[in-house]
Protein backbone atom coordinates (compact mmCIF):
# COMPACT_ATOMS: atom_id res chain seq x y z
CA UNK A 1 -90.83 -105.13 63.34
CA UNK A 2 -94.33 -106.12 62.36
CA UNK A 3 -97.36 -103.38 63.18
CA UNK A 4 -100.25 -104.35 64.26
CA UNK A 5 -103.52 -101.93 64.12
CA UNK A 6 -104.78 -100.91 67.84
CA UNK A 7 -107.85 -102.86 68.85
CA UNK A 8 -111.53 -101.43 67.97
CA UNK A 9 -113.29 -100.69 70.93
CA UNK A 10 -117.13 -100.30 71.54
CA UNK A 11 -118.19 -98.59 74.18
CA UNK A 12 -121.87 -97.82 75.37
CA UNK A 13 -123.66 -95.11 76.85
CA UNK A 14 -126.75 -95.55 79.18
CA UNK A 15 -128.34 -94.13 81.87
CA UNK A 16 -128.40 -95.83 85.31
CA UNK A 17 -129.21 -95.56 88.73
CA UNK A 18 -128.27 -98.22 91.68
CA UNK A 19 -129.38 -99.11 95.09
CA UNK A 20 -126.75 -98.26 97.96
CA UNK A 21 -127.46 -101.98 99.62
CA UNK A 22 -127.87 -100.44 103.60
CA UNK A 23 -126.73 -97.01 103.06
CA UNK A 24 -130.07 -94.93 103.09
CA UNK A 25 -132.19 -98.11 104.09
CA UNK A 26 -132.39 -100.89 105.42
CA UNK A 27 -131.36 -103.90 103.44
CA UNK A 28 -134.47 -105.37 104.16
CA UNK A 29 -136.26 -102.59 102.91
CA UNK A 30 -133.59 -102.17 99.67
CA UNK A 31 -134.13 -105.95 98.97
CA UNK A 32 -138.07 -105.34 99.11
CA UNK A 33 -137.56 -101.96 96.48
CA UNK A 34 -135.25 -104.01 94.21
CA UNK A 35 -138.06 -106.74 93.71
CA UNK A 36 -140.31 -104.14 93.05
CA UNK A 37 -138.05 -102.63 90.61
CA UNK A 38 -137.67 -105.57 88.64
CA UNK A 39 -141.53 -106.31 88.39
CA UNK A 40 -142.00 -102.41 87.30
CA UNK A 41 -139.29 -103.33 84.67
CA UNK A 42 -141.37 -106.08 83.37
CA UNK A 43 -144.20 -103.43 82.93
CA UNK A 44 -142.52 -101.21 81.29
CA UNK A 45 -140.82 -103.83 78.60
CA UNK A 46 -144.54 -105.08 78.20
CA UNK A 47 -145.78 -101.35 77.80
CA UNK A 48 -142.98 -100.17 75.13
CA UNK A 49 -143.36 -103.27 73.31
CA UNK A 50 -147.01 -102.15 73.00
CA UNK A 51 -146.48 -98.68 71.54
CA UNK A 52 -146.30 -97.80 68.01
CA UNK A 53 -144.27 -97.77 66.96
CA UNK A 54 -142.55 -100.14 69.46
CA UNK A 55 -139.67 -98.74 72.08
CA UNK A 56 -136.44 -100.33 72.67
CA UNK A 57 -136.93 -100.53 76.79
CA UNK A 58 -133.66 -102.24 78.38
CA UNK A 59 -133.47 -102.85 81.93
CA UNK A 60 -130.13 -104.39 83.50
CA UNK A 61 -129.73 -105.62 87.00
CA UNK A 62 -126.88 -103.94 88.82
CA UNK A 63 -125.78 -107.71 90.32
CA UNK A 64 -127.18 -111.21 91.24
CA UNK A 65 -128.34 -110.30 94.54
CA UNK A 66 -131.14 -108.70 93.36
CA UNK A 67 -132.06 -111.43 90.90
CA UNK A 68 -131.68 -114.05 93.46
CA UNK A 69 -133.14 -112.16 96.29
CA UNK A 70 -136.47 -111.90 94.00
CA UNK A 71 -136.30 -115.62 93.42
CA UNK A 72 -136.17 -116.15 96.81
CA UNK A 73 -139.16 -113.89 97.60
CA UNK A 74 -141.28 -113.97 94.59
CA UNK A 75 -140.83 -117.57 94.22
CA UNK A 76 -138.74 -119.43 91.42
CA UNK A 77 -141.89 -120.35 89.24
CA UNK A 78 -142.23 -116.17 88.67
CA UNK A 79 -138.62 -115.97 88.64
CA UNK A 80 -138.30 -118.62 85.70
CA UNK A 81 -141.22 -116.51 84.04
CA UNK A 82 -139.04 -113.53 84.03
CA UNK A 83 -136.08 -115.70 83.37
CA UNK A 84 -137.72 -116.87 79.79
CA UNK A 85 -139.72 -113.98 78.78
CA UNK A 86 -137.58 -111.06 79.82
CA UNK A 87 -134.21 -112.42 80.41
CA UNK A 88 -133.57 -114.76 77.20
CA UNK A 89 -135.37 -112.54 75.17
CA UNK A 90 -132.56 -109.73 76.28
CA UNK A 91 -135.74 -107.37 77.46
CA UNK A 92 -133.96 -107.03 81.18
CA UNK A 93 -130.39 -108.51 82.32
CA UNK A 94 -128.31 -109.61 85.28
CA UNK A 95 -125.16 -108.13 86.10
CA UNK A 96 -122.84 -111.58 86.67
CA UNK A 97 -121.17 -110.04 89.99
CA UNK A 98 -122.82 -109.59 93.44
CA UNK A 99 -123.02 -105.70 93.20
CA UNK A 100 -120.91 -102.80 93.22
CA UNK A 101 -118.21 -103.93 96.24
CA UNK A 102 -114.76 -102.67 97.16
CA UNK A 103 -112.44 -104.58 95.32
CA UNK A 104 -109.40 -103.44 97.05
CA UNK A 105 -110.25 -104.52 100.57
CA UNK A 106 -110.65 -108.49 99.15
CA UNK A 107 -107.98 -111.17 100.09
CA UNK A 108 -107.15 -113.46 98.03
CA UNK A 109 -109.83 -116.00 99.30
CA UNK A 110 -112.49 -113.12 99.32
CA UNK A 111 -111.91 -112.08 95.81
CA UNK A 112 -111.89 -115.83 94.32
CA UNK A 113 -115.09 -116.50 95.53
CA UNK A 114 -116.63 -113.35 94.85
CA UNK A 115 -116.36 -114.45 91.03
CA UNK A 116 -118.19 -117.58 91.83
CA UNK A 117 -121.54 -115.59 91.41
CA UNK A 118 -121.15 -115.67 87.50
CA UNK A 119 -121.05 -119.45 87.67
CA UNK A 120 -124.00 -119.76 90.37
CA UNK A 121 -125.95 -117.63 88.29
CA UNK A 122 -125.78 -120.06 85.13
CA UNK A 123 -125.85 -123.05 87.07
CA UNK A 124 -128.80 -122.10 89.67
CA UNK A 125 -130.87 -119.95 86.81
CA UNK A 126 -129.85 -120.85 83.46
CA UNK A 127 -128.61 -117.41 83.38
CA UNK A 128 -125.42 -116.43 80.96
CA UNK A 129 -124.13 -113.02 81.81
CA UNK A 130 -120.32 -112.13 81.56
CA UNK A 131 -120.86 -108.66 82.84
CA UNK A 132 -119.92 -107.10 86.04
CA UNK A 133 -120.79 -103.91 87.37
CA UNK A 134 -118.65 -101.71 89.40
CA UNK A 135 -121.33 -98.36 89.95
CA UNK A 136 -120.58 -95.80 92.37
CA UNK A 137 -117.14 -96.94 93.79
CA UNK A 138 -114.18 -95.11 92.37
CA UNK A 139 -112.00 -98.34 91.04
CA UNK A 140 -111.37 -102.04 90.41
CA UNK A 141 -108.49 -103.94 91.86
CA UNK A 142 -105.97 -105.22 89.05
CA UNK A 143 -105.39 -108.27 90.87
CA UNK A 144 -109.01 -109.07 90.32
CA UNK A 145 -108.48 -109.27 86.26
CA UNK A 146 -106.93 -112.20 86.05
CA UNK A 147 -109.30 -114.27 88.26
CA UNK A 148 -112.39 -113.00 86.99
CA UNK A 149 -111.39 -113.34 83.28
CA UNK A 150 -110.80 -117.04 84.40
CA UNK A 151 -114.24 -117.57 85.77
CA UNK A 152 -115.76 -116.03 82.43
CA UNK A 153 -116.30 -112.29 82.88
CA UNK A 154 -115.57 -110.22 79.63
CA UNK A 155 -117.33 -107.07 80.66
CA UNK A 156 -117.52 -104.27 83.13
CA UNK A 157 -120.43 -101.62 83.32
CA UNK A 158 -118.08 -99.05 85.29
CA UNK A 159 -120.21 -95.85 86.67
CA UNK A 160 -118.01 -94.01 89.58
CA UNK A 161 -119.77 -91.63 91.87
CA UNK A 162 -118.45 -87.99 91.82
CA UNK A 163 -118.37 -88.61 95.48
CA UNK A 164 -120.75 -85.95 96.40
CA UNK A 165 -119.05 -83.08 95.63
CA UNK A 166 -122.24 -81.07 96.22
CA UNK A 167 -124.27 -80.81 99.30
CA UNK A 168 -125.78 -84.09 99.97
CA UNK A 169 -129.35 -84.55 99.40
CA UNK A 170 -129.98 -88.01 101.54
């Protein structure tokens, strides 16, 4: 029987935070702070860029309704600009998926569509991303592999919450 070596995997480290859509605020209010997050990450990309010698300043959206909520807010002509300066240029990303959901509650019809975002997001903003996050919830379905790999995702940013084994702080 033939042996074949065991794949090479790379795996990366970051630090991240995410936005509870609803949970402590509104999602009004979220959707505002999101907007504002993204136009803070612009400054800071600009300002590390600056420095000397120059920092390596990475900002990733957590999922495409935060980039599309800011281009329907902000407007799409400062959306493209962020698009083509930031995005393309690998300064600040999109997460392909809407944001962290429960997996395991989606039906069939549920889960197919929710991988239609990675397609809307290329055909709507010229934006390739084939990474999902899944922050704060404790696991992914296996029946949504197979799916999603078909629609193009090859990644997954996984960050599950400890589930507040301390005293709350909200």
């Amino acid at each position: 029987e033939r042996w074949f070596p065991p794949r090479e995997w790379v795996i990366y480290i970051m630090s991240s935070s995410h936005t509870d859509i609803g949970l402590h605020n509104s999602q009004y209010f979220q959707r505002w702070q999101s907007e504002n997050f993204i136009d803070e990450a612009v400054k800071l990309s600009d300002e590390a860029e600056k420095r000397n010698p120059p920092l390596d300043y990475h900002y990733l959206m957590e999922g495409s309704w935060f980039w599309n909520n800011y281009g329907m807010d902000r407007g799409r002509s400062a959306a493209l600009n962020i698009r083509d300066h930031y995005i393309r240029s690998g300064k600040l990303g999109v997460c392909c998926g809407i944001a962290g959901n429960h997996t395991q509650t989606y039906g069939l019809e549920e889960m197919c569509r929710s991988a239609y975002t990675r397609r809307k997001l290329e055909d709507q903003w010229g934006i390739e991303s084939h990474t999902m996050s899944m922050i704060d919830n404790n696991g992914i379905s296996w029946s949504l592999i197979a799916p999603y790999a078909e629609a193009g995702y090859r990644n997954v940013i996984f960050a599950p919450n400890p589930w507040n084994p301390l005293p709350s702080t909200v």
